[in-house]
PDB file of N, CA and C in Angstrom:
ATOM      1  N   UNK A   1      10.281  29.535 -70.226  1.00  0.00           N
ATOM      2  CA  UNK A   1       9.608  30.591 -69.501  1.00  0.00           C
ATOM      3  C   UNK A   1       8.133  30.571 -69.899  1.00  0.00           C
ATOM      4  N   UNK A   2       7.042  30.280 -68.716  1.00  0.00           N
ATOM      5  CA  UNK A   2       6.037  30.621 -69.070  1.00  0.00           C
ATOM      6  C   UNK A   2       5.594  32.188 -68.321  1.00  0.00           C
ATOM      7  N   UNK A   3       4.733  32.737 -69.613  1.00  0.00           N
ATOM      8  CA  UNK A   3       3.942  33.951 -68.731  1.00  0.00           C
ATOM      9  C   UNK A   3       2.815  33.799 -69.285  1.00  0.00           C
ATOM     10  N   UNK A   4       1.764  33.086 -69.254  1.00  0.00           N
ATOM     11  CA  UNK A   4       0.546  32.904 -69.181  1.00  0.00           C
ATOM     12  C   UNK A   4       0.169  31.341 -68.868  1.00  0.00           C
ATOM     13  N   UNK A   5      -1.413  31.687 -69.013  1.00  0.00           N
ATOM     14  CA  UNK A   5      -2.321  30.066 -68.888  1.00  0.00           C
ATOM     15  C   UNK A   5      -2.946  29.979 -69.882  1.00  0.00           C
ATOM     16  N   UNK A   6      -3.291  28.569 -69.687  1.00  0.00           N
ATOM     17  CA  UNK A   6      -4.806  28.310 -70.447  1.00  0.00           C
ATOM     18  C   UNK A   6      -5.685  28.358 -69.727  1.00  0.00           C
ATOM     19  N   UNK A   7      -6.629  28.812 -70.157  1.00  0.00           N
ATOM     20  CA  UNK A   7      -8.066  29.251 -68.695  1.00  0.00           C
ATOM     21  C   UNK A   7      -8.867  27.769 -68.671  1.00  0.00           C
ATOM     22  N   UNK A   8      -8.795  26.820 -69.546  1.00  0.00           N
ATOM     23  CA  UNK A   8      -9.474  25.910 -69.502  1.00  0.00           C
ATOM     24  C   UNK A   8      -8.618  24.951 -68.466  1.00  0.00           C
ATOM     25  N   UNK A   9      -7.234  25.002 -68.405  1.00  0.00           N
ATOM     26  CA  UNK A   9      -6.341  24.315 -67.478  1.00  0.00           C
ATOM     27  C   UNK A   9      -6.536  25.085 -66.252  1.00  0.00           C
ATOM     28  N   UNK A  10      -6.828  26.216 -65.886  1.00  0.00           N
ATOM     29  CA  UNK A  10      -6.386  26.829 -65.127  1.00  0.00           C
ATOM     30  C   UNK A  10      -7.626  27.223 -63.852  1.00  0.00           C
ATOM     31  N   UNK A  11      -8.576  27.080 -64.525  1.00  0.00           N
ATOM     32  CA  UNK A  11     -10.063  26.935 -63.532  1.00  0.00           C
ATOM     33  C   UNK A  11      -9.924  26.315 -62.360  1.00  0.00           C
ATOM     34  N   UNK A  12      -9.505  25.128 -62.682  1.00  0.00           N
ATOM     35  CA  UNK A  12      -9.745  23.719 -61.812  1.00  0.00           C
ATOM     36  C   UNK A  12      -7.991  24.631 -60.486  1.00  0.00           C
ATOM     37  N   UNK A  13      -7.179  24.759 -61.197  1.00  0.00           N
ATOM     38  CA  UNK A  13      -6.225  25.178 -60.326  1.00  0.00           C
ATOM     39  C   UNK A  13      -6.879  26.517 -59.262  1.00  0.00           C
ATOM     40  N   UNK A  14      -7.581  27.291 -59.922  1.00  0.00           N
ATOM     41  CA  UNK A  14      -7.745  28.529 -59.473  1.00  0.00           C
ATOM     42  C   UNK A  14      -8.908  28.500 -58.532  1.00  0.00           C
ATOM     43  N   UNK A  15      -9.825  27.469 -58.800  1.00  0.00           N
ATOM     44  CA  UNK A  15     -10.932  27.020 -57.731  1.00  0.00           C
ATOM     45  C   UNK A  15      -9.795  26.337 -56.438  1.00  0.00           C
ATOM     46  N   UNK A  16      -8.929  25.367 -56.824  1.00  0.00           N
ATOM     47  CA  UNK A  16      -8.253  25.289 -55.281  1.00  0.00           C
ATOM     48  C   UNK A  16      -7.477  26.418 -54.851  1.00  0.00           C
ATOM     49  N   UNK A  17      -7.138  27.078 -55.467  1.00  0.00           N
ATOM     50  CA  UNK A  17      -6.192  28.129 -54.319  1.00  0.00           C
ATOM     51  C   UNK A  17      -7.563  28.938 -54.146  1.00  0.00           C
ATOM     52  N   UNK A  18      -8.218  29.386 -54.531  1.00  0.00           N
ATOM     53  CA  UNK A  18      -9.167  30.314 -53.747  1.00  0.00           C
ATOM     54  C   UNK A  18      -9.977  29.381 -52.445  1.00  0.00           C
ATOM     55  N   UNK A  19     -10.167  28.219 -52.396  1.00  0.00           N
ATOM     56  CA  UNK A  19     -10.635  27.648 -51.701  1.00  0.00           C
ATOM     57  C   UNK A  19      -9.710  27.409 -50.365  1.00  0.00           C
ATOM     58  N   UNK A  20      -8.194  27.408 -50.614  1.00  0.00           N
ATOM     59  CA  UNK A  20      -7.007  26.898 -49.684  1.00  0.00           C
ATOM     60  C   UNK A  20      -6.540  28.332 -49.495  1.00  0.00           C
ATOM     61  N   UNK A  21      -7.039  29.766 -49.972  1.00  0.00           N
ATOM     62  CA  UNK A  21      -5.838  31.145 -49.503  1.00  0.00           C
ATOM     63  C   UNK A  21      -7.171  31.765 -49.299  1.00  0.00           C
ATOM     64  N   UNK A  22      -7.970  31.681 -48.211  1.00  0.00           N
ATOM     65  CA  UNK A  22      -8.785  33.087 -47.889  1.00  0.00           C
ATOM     66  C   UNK A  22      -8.613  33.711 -47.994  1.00  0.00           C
ATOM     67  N   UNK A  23      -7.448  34.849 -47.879  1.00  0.00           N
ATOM     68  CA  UNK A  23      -6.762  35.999 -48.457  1.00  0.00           C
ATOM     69  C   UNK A  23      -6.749  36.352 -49.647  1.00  0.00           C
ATOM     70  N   UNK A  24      -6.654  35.387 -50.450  1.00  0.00           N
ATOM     71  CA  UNK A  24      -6.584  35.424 -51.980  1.00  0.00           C
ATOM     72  C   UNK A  24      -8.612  35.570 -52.231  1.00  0.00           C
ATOM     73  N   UNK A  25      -8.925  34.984 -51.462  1.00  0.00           N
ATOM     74  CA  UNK A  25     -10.576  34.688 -52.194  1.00  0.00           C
ATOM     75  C   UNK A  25     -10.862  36.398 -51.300  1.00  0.00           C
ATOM     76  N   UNK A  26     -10.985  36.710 -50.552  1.00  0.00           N
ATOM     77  CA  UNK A  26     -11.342  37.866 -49.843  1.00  0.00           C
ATOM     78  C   UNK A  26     -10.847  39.095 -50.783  1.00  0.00           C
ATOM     79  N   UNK A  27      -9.361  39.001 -51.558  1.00  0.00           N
ATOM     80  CA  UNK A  27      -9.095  40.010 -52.246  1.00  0.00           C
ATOM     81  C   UNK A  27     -10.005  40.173 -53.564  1.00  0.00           C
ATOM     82  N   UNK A  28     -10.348  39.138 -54.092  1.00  0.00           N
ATOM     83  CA  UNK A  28     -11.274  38.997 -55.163  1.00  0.00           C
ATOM     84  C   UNK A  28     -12.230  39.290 -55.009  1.00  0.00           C
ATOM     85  N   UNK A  29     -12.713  38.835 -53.573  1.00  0.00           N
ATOM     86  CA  UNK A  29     -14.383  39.293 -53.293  1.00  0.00           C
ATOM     87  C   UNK A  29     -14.452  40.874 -53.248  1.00  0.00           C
ATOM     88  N   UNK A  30     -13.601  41.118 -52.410  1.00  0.00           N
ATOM     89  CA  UNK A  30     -13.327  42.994 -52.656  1.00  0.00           C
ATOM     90  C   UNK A  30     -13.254  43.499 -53.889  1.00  0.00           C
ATOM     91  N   UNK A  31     -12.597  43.246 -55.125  1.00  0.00           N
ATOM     92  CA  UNK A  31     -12.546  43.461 -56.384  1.00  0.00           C
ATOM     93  C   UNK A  31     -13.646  43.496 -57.108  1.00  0.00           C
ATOM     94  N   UNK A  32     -14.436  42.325 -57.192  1.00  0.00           N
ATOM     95  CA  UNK A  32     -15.812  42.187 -57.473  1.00  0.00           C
ATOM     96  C   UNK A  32     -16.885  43.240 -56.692  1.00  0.00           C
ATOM     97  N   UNK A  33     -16.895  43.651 -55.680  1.00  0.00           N
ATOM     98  CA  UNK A  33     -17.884  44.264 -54.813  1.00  0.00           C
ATOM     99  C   UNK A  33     -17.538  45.894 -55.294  1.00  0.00           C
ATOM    100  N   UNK A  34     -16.210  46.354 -55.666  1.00  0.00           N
ATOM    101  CA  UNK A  34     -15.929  47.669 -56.086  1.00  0.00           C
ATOM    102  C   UNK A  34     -16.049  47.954 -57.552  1.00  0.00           C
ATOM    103  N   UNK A  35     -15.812  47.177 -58.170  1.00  0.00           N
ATOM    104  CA  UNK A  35     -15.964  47.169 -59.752  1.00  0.00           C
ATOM    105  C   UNK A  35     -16.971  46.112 -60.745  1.00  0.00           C
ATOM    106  N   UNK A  36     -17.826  46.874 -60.506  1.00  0.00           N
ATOM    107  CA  UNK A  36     -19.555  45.943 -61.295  1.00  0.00           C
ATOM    108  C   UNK A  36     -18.813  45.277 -62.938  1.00  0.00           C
ATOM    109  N   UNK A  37     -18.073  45.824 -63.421  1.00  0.00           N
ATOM    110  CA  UNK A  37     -17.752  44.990 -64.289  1.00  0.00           C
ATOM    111  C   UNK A  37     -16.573  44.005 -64.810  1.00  0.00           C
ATOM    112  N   UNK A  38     -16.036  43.951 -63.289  1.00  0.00           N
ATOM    113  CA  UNK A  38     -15.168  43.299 -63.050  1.00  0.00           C
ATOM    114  C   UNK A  38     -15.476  41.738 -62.889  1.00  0.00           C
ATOM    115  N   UNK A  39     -16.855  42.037 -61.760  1.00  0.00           N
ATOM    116  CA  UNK A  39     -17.693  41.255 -61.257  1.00  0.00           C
ATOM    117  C   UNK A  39     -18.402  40.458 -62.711  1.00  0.00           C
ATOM    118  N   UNK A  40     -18.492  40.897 -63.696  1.00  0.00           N
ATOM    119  CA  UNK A  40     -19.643  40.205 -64.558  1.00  0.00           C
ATOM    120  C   UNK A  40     -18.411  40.056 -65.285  1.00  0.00           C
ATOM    121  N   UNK A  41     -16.862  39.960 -65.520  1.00  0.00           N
ATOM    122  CA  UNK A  41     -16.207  39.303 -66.284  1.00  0.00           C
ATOM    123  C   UNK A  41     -15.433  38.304 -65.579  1.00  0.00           C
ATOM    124  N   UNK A  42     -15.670  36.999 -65.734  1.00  0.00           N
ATOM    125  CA  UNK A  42     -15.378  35.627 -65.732  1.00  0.00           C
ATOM    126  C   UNK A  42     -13.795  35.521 -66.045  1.00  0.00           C
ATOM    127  N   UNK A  43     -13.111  35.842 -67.250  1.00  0.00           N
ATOM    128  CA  UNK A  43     -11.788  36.014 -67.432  1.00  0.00           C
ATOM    129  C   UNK A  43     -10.922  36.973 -67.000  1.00  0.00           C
ATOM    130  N   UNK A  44     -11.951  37.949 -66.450  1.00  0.00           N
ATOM    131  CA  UNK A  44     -10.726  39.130 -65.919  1.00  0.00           C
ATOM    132  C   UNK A  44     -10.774  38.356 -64.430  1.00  0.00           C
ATOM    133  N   UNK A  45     -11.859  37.812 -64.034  1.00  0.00           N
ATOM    134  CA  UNK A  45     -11.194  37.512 -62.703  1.00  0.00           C
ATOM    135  C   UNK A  45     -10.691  36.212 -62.823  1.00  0.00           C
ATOM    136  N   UNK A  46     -10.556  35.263 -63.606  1.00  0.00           N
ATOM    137  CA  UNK A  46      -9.646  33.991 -63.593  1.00  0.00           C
ATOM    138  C   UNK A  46      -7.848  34.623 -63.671  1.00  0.00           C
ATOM    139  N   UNK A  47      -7.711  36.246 -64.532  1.00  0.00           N
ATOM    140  CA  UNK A  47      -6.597  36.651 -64.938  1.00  0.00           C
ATOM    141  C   UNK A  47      -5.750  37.070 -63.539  1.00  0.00           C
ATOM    142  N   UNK A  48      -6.742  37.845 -62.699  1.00  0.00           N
ATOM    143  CA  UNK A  48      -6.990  38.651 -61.181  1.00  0.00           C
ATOM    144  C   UNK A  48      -6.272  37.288 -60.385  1.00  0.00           C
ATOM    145  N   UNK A  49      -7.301  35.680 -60.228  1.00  0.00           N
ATOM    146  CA  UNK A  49      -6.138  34.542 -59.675  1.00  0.00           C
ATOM    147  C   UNK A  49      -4.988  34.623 -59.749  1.00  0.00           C
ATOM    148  N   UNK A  50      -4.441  34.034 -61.045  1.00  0.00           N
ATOM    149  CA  UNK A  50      -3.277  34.020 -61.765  1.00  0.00           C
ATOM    150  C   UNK A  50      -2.822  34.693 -61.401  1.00  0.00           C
ATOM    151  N   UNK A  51      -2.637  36.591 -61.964  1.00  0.00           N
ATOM    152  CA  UNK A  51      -1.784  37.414 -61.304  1.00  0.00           C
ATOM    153  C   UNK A  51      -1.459  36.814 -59.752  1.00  0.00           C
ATOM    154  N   UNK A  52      -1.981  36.876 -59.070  1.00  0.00           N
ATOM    155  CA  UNK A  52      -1.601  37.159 -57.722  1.00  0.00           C
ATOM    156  C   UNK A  52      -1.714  36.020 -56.643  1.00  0.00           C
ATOM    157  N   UNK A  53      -1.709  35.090 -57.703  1.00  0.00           N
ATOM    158  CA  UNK A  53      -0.813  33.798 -57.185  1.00  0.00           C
ATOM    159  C   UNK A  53       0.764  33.663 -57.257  1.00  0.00           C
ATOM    160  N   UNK A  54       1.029  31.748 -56.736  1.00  0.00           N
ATOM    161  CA  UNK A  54       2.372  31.970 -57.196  1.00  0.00           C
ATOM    162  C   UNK A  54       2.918  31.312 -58.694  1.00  0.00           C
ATOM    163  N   UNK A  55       1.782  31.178 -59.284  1.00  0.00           N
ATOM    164  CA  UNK A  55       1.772  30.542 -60.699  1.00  0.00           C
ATOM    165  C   UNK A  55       1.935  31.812 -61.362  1.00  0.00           C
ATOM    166  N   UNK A  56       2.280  33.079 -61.473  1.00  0.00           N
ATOM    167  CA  UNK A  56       2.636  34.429 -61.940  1.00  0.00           C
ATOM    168  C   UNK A  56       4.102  34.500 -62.119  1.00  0.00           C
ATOM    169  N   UNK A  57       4.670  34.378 -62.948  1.00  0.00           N
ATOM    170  CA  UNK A  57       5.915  34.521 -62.951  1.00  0.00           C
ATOM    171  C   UNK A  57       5.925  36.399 -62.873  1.00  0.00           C
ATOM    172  N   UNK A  58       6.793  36.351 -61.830  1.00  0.00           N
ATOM    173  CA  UNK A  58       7.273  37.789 -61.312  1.00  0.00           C
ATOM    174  C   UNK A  58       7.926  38.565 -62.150  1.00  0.00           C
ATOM    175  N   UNK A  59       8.522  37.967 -62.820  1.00  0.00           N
ATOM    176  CA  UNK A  59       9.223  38.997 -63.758  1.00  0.00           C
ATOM    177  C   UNK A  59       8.754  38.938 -65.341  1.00  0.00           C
ATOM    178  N   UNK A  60       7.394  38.761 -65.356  1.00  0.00           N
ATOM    179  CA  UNK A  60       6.854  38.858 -66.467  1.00  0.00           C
ATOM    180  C   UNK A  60       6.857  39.984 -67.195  1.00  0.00           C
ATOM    181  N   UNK A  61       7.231  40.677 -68.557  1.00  0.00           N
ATOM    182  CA  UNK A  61       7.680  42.078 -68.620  1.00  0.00           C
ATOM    183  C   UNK A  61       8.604  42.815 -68.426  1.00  0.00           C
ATOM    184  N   UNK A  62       9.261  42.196 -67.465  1.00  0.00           N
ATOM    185  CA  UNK A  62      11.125  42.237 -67.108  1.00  0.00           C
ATOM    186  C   UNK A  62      12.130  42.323 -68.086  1.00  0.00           C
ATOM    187  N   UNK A  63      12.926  43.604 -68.316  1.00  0.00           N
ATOM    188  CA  UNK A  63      13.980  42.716 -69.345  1.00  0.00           C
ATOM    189  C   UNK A  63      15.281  42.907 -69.006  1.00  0.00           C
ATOM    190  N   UNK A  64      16.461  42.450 -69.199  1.00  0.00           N
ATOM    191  CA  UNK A  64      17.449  42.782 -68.829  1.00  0.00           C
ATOM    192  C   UNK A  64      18.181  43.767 -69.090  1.00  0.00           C
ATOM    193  N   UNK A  65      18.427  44.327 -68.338  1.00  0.00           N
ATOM    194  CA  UNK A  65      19.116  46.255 -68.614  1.00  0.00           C
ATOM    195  C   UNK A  65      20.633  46.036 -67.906  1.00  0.00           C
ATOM    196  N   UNK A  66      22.085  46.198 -68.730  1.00  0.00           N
ATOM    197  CA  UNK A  66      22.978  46.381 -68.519  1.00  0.00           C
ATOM    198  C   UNK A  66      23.736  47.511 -68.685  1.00  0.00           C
ATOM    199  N   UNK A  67      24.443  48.296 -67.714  1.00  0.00           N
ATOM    200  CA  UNK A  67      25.709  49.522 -67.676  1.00  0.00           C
ATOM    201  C   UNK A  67      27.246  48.808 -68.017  1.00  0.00           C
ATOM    202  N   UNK A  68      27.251  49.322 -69.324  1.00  0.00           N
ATOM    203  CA  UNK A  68      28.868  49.419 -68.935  1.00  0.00           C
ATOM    204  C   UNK A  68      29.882  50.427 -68.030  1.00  0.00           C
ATOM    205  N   UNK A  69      30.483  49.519 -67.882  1.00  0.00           N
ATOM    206  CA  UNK A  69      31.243  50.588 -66.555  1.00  0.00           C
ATOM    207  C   UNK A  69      32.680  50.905 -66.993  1.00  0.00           C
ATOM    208  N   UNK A  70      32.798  50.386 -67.970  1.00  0.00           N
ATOM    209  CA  UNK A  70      34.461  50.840 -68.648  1.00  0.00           C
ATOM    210  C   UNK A  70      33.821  51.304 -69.930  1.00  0.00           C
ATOM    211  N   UNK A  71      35.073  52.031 -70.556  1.00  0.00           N
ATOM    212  CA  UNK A  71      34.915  52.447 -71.895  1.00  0.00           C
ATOM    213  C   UNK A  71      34.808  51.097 -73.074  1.00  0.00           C
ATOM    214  N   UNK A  72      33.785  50.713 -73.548  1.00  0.00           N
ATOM    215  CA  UNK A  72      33.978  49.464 -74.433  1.00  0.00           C
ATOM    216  C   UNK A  72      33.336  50.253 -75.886  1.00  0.00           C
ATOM    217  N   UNK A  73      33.922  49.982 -76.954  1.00  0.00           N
ATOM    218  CA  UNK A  73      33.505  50.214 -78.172  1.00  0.00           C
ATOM    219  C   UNK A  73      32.519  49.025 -78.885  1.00  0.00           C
ATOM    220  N   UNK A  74      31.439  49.367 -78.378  1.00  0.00           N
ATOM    221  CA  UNK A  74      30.250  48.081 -79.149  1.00  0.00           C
ATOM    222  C   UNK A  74      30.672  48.067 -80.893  1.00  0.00           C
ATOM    223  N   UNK A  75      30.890  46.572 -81.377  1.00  0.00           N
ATOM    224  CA  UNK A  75      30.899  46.531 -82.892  1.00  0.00           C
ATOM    225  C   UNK A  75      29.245  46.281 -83.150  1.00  0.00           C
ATOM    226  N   UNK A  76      28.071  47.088 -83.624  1.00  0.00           N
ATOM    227  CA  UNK A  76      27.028  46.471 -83.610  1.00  0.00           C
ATOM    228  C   UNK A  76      26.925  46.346 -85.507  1.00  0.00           C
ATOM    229  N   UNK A  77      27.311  45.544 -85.414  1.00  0.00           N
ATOM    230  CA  UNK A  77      27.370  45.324 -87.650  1.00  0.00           C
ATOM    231  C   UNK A  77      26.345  44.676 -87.641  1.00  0.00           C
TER     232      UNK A  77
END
């Protein structure tokens, strides 16, 4: 499981999808234009790519939550 990058690997990736998803580059440009210091940080918006690409694993933060549905006596020793 990965849930992150390396930003030094990840430039070169993140310059082609913004170049190949107008959508993706237009959402950024909006981001930058509303938040001045969003705009002057370089890693929050390489992070801003990432997120909301499909190199984001979706269930990053996810954990698995189970119900028992019968009566079971957990041994937790």
């Amino acid at each position: 499981m990965k849930e992150h990058y390396s930003a030094y690997v990840f430039e070169d990736t993140a310059t082609a999808l913004l170049k190949n998803n107008p959508e993706l580059k237009s959402k950024l440009e909006a981001k930058k234009s509303s938040d001045p210091e969003f705009a002057k940080n370089g890693a929050a918006q390489l992070d801003f790519v990432y997120k909301n690409s499909d190199y984001y694993e979706k269930t990053h933060n996810r954990y698995p939550v189970a119900r028992l549905v019968t009566d079971v006596k957990l041994d937790l020793k």
